[in-house]
PDB file of N, CA and C in Angstrom:
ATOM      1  N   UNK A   1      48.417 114.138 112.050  1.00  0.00           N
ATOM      2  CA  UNK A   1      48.601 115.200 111.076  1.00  0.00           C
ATOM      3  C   UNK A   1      48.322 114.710 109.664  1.00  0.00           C
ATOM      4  N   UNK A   2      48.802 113.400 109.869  1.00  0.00           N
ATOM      5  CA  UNK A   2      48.440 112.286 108.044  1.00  0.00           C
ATOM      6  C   UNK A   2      47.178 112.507 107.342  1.00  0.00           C
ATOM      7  N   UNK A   3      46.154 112.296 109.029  1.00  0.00           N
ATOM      8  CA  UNK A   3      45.108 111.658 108.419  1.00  0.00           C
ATOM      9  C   UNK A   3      44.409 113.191 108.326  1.00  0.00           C
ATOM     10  N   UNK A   4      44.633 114.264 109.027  1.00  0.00           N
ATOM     11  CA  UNK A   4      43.607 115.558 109.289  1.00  0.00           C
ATOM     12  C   UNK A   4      44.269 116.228 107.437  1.00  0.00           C
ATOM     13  N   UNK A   5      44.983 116.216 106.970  1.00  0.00           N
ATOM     14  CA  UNK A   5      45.995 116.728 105.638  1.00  0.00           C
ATOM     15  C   UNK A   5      44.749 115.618 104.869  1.00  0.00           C
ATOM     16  N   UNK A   6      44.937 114.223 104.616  1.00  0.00           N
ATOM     17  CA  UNK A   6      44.439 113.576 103.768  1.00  0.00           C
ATOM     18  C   UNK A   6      43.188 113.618 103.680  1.00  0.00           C
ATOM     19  N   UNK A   7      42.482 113.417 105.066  1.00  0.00           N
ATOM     20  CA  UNK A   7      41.013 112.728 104.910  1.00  0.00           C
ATOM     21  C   UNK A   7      40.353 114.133 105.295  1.00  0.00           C
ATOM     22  N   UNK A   8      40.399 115.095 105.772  1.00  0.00           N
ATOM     23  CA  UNK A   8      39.708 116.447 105.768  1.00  0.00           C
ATOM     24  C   UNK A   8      40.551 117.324 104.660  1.00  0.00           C
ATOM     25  N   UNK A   9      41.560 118.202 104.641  1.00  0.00           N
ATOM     26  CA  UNK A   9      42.027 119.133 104.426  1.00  0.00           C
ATOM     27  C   UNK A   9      41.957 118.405 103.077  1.00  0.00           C
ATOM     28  N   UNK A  10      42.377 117.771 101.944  1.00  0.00           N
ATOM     29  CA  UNK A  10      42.732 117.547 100.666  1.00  0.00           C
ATOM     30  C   UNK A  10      41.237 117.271  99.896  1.00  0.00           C
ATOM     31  N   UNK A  11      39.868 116.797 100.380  1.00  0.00           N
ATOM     32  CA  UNK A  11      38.948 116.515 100.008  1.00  0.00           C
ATOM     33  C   UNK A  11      38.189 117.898 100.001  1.00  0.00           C
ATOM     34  N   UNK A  12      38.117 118.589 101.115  1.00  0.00           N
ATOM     35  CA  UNK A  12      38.060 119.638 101.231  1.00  0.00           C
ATOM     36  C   UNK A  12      37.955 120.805 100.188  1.00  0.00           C
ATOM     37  N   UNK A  13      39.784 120.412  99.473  1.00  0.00           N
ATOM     38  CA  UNK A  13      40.103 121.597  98.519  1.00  0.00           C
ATOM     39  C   UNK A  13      39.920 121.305  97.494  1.00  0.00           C
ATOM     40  N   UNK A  14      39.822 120.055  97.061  1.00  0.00           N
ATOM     41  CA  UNK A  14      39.169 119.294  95.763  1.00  0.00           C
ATOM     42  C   UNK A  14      38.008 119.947  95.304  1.00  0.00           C
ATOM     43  N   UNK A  15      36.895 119.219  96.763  1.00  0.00           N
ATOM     44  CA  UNK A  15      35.556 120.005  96.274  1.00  0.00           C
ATOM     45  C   UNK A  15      35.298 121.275  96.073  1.00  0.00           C
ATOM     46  N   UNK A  16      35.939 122.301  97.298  1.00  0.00           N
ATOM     47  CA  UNK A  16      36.030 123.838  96.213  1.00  0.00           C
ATOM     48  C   UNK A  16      36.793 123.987  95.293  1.00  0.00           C
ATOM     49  N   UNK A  17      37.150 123.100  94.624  1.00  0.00           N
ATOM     50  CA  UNK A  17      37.876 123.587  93.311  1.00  0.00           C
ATOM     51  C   UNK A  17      36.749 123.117  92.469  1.00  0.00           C
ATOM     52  N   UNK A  18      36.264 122.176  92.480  1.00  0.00           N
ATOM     53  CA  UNK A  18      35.005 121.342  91.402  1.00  0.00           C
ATOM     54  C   UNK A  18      34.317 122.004  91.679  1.00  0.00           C
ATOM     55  N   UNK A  19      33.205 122.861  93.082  1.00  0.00           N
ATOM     56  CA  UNK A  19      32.493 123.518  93.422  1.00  0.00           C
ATOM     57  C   UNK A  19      32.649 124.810  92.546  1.00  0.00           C
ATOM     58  N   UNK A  20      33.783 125.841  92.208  1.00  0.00           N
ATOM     59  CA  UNK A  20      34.187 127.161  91.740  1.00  0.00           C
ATOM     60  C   UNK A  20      33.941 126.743  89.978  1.00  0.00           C
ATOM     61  N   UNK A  21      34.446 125.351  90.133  1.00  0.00           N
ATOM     62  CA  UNK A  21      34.455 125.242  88.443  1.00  0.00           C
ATOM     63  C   UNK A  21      32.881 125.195  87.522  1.00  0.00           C
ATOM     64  N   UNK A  22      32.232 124.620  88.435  1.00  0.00           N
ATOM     65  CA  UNK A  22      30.831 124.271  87.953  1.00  0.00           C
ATOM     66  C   UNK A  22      29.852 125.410  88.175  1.00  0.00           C
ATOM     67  N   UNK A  23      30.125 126.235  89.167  1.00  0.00           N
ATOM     68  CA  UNK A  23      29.866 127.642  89.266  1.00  0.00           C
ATOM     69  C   UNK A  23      30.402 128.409  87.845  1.00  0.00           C
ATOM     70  N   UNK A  24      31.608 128.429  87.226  1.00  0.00           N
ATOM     71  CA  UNK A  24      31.975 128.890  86.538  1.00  0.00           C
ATOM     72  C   UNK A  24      30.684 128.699  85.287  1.00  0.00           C
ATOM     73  N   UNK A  25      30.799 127.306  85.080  1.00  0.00           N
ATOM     74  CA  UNK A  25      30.428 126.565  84.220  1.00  0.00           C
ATOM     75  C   UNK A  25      28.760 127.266  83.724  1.00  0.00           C
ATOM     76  N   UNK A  26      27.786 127.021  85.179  1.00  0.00           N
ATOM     77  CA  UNK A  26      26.442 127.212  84.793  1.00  0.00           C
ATOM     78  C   UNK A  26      26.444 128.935  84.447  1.00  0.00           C
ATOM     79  N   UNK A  27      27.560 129.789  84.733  1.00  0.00           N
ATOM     80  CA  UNK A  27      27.558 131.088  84.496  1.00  0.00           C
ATOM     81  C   UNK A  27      27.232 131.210  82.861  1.00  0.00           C
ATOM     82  N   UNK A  28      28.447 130.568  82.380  1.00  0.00           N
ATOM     83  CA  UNK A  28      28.949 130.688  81.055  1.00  0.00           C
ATOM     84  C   UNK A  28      27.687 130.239  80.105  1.00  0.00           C
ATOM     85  N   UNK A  29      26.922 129.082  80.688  1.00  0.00           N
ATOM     86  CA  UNK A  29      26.164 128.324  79.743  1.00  0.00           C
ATOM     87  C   UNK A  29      24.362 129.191  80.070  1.00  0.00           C
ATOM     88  N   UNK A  30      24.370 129.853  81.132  1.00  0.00           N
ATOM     89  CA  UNK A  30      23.454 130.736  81.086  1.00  0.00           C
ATOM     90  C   UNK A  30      23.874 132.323  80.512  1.00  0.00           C
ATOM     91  N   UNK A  31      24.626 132.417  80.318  1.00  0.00           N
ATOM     92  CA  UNK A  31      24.854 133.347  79.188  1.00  0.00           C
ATOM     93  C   UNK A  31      25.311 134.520  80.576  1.00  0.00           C
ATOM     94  N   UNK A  32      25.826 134.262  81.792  1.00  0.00           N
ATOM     95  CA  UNK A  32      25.590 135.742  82.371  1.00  0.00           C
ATOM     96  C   UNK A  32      27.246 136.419  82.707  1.00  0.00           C
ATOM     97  N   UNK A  33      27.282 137.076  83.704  1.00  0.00           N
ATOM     98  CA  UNK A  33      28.164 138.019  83.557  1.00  0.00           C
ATOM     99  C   UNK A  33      29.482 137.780  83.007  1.00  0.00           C
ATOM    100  N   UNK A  34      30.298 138.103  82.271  1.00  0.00           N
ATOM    101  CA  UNK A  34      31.771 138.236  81.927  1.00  0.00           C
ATOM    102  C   UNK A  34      32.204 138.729  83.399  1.00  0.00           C
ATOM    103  N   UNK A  35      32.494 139.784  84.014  1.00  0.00           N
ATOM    104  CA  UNK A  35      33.097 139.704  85.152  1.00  0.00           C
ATOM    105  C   UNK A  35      32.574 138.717  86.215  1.00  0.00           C
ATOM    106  N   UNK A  36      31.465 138.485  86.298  1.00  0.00           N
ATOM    107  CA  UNK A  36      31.717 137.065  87.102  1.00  0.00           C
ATOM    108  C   UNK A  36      32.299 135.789  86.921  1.00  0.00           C
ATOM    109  N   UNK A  37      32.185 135.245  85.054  1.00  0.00           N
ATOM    110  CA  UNK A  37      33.270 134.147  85.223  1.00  0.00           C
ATOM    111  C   UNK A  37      34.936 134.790  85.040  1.00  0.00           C
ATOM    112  N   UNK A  38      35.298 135.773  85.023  1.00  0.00           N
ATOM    113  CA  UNK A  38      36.317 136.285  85.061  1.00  0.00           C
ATOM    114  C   UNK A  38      37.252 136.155  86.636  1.00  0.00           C
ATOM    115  N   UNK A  39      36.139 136.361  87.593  1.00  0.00           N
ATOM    116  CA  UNK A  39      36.332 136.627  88.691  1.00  0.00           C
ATOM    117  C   UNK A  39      35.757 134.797  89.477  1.00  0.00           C
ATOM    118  N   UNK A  40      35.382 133.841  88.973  1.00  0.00           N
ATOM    119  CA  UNK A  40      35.511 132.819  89.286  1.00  0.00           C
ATOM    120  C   UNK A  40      36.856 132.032  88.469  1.00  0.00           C
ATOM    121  N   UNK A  41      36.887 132.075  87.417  1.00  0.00           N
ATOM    122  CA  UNK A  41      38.343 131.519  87.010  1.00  0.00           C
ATOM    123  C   UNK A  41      39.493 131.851  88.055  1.00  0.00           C
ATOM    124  N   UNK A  42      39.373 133.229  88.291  1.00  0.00           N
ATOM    125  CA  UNK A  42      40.868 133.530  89.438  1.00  0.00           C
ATOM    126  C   UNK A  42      40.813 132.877  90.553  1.00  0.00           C
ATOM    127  N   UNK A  43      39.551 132.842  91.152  1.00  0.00           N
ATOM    128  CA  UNK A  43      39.149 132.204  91.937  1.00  0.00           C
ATOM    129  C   UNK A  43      39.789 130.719  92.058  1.00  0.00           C
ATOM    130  N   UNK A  44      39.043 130.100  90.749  1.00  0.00           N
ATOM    131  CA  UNK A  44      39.210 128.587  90.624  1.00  0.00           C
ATOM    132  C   UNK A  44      41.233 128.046  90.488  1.00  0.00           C
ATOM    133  N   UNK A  45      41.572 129.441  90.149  1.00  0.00           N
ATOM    134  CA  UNK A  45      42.982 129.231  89.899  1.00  0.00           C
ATOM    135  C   UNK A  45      43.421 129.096  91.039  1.00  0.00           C
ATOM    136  N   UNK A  46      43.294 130.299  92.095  1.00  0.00           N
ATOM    137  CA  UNK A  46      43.692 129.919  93.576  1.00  0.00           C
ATOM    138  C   UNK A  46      43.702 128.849  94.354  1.00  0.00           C
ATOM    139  N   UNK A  47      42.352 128.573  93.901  1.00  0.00           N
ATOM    140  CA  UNK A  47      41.835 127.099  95.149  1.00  0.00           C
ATOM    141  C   UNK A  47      42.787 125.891  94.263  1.00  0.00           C
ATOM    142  N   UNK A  48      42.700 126.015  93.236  1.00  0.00           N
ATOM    143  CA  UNK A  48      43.828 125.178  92.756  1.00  0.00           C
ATOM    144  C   UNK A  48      45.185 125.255  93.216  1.00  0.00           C
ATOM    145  N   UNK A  49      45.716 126.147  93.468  1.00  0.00           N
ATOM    146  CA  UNK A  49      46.912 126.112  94.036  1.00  0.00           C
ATOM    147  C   UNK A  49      47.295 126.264  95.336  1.00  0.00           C
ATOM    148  N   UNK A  50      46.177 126.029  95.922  1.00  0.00           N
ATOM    149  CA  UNK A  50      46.103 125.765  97.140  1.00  0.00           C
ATOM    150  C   UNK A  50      45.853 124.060  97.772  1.00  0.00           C
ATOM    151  N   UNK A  51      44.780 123.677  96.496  1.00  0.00           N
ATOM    152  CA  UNK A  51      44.809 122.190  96.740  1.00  0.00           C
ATOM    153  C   UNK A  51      46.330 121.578  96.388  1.00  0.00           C
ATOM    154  N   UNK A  52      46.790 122.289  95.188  1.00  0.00           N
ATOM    155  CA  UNK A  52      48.586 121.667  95.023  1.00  0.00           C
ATOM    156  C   UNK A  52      49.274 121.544  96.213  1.00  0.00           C
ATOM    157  N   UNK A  53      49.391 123.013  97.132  1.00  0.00           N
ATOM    158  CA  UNK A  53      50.072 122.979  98.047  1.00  0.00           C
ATOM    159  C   UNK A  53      49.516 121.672  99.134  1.00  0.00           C
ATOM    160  N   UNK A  54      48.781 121.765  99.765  1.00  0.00           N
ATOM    161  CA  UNK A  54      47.887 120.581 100.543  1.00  0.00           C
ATOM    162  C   UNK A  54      48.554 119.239  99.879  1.00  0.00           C
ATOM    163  N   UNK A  55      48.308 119.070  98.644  1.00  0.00           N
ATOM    164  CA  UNK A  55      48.775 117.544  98.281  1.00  0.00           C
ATOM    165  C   UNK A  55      50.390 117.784  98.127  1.00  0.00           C
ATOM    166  N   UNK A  56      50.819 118.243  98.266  1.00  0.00           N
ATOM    167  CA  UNK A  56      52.595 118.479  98.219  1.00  0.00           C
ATOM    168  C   UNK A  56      52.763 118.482  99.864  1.00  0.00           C
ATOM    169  N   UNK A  57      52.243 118.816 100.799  1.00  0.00           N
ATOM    170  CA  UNK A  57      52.066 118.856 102.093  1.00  0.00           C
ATOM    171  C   UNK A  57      51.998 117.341 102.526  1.00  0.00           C
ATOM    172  N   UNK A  58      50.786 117.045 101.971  1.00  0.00           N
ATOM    173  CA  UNK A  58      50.826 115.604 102.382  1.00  0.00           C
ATOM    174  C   UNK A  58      51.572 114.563 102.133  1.00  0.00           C
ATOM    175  N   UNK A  59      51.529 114.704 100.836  1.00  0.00           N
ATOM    176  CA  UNK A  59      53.245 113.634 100.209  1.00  0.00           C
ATOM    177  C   UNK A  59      54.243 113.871 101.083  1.00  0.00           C
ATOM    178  N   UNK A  60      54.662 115.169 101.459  1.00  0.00           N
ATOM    179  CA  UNK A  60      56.297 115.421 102.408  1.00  0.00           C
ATOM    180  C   UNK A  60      56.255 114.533 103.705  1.00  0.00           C
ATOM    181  N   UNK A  61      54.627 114.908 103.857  1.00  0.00           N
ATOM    182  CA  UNK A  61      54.649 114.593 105.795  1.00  0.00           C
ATOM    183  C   UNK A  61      54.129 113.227 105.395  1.00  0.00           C
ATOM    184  N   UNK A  62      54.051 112.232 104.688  1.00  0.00           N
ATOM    185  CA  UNK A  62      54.148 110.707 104.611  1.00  0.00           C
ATOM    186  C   UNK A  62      55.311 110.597 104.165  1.00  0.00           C
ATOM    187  N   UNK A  63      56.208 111.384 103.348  1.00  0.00           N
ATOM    188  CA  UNK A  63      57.671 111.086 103.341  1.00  0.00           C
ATOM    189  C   UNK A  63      58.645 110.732 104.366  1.00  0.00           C
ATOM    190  N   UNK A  64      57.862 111.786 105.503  1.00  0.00           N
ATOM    191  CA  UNK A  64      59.006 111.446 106.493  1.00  0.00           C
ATOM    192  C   UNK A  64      58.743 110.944 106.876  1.00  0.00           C
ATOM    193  N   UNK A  65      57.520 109.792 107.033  1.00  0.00           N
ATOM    194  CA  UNK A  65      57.410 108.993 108.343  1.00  0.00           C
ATOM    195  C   UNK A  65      58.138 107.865 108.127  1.00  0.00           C
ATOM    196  N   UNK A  66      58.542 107.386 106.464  1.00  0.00           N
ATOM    197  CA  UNK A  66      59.111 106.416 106.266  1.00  0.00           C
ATOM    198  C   UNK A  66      60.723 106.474 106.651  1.00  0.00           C
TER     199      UNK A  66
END
């Protein structure tokens, strides 16, 4: 469960979070839609707090093994 949380699931949510952000990013710097980086920020907020949860997941379940 350690290693499927650490070495898949947490790398995973990292990269769609860097993935949503840089999406954000080339939006903004090509000048295009306001509701699309509007609607990627929420986005990027989610996957963020989803990668939190995952790394709070993983810390607990290496907590207990000790």
């Amino acid at each position: 469960m350690i290693l499927f949380l650490s070495k898949v699931l947490l790398p995973i949510a990292v990269a769609s979070v860097a993935a949503v952000l840089l999406m954000g990013l080339i939006n903004m710097m090509r000048g295009g839609s306001p509701n699309r980086s509007q609607h990627l920020m929420q986005m990027r907020i989610l996957l963020q707090f989803i990668a939190i949860v995952i790394t709070m997941a993983t810390i607990w379940t290496i907590g207990g093994q000790q």
